[in-house]
Protein backbone atom coordinates (compact mmCIF):
# COMPACT_ATOMS: atom_id res chain seq x y z
CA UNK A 1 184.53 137.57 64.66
CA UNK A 2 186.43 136.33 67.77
CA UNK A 3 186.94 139.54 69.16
CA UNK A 4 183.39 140.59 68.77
CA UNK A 5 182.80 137.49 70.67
CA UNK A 6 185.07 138.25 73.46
CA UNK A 7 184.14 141.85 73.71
CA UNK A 8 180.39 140.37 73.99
CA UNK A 9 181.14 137.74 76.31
CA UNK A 10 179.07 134.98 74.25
CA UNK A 11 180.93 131.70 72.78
CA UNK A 12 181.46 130.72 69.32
CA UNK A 13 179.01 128.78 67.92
CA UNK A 14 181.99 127.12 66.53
CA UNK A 15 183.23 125.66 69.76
CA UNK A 16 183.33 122.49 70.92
CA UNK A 17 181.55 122.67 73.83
CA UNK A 18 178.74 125.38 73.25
CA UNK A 19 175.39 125.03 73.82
CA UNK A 20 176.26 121.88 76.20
CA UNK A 21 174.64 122.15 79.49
CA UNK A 22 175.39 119.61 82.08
CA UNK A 23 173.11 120.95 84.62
CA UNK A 24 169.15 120.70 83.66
CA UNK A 25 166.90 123.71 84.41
CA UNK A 26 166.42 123.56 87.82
CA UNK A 27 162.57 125.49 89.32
CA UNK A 28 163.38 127.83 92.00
CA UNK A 29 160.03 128.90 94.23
CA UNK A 30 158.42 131.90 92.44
CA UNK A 31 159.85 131.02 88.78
CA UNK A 32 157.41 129.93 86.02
CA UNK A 33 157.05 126.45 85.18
CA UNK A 34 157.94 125.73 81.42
CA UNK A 35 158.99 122.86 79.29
CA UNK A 36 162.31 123.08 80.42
CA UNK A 37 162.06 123.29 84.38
CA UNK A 38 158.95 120.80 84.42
CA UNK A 39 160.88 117.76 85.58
CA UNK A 40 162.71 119.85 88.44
CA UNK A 41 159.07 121.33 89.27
CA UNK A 42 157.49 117.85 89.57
CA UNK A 43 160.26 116.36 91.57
CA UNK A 44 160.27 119.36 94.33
CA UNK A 45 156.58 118.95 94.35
CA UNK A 46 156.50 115.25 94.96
CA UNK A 47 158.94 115.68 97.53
CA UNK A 48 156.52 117.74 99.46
CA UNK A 49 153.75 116.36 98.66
CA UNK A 50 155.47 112.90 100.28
CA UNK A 51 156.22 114.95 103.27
CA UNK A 52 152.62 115.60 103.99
CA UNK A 53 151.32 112.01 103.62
CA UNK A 54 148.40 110.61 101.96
CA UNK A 55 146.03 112.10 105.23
CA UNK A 56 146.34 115.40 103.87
CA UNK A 57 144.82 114.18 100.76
CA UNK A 58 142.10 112.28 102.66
CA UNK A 59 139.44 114.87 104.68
CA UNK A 60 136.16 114.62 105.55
CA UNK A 61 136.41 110.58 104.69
CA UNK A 62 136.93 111.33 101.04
CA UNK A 63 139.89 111.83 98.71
CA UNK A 64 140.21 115.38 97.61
CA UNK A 65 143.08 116.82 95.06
CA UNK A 66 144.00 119.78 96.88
CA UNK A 67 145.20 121.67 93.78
CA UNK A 68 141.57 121.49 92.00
CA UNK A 69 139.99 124.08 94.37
CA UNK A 70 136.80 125.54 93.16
CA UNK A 71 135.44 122.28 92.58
CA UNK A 72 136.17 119.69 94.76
CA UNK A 73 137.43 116.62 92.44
CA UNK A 74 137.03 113.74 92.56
CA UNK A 75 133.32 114.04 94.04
CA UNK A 76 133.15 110.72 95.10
CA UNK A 77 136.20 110.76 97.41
CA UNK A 78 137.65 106.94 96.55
CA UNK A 79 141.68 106.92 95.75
CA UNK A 80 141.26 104.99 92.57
CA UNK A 81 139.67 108.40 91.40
CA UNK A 82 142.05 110.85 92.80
CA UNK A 83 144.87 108.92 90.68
CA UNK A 84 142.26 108.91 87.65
CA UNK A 85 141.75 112.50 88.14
CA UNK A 86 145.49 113.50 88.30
CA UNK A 87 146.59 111.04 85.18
CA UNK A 88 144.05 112.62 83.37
CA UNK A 89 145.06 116.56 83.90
CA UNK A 90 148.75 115.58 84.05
CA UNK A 91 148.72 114.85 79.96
CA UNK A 92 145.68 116.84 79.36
CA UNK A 93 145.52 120.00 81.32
CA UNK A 94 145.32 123.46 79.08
CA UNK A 95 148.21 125.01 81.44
CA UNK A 96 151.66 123.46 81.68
CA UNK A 97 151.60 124.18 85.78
CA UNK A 98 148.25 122.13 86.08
CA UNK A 99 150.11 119.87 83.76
CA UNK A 100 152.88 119.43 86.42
CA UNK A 101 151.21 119.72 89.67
CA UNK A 102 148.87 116.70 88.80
CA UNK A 103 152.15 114.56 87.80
CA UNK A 104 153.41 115.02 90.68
CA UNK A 105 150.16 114.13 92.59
CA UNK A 106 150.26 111.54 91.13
CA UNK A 107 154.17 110.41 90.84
CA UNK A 108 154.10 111.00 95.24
CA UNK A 109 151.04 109.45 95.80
CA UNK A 110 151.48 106.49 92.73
CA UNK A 111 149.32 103.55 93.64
CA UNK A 112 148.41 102.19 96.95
């Protein structure tokens, strides 16, 4: 067995220190977001989305979430309802990166 495992180049199930990972799945631009990159995705996110400012969410007088783009959300334009809208798709949202972009509207932008 061990030297089918060092002709493979995989560890032994049987040592001590497989299958621990010290470093977290980091997002890289281009990569897909899944469960296990999510957190790395919202936190690079956030970070630009804090580098923008709140004006870039705020056009026209009115609060817009600039990753809902066929339909302009929330309609009414008030803050309150931009963070309503982005709690709401950040646990609800059918596709994990909706899921994740929302979270980190809303984790950069948090309340007033």
């Amino acid at each position: 067995m061990k030297r089918k495992l060092a002709k493979t180049g995989f560890k032994s199930p049987y040592d001590s220190d497989y299958g621990d990972v010290d470093d977290p799945y980091e997002y890289n631009s281009g990569d897909d977001v899944e469960d296990i990159n999510k957190e790395s995705f919202i936190e690079k996110e956030a970070h630009k989305i804090r580098e923008k400012g709140k004006a870039a969410y705020f056009k026209r007088e009115m609060f817009r979430c600039s990753y809902c783009t066929t339909k302009p959300k929330p309609k009414d334009g008030i803050y309150e309802h931009l963070m309503s809208h982005a709690r709401g798709l950040s646990t609800s949202a059918a596709h994990i990166k909706t899921r994740a972009e929302h979270a980190a509207l809303l984790k950069a932008l948090g309340p007033i």
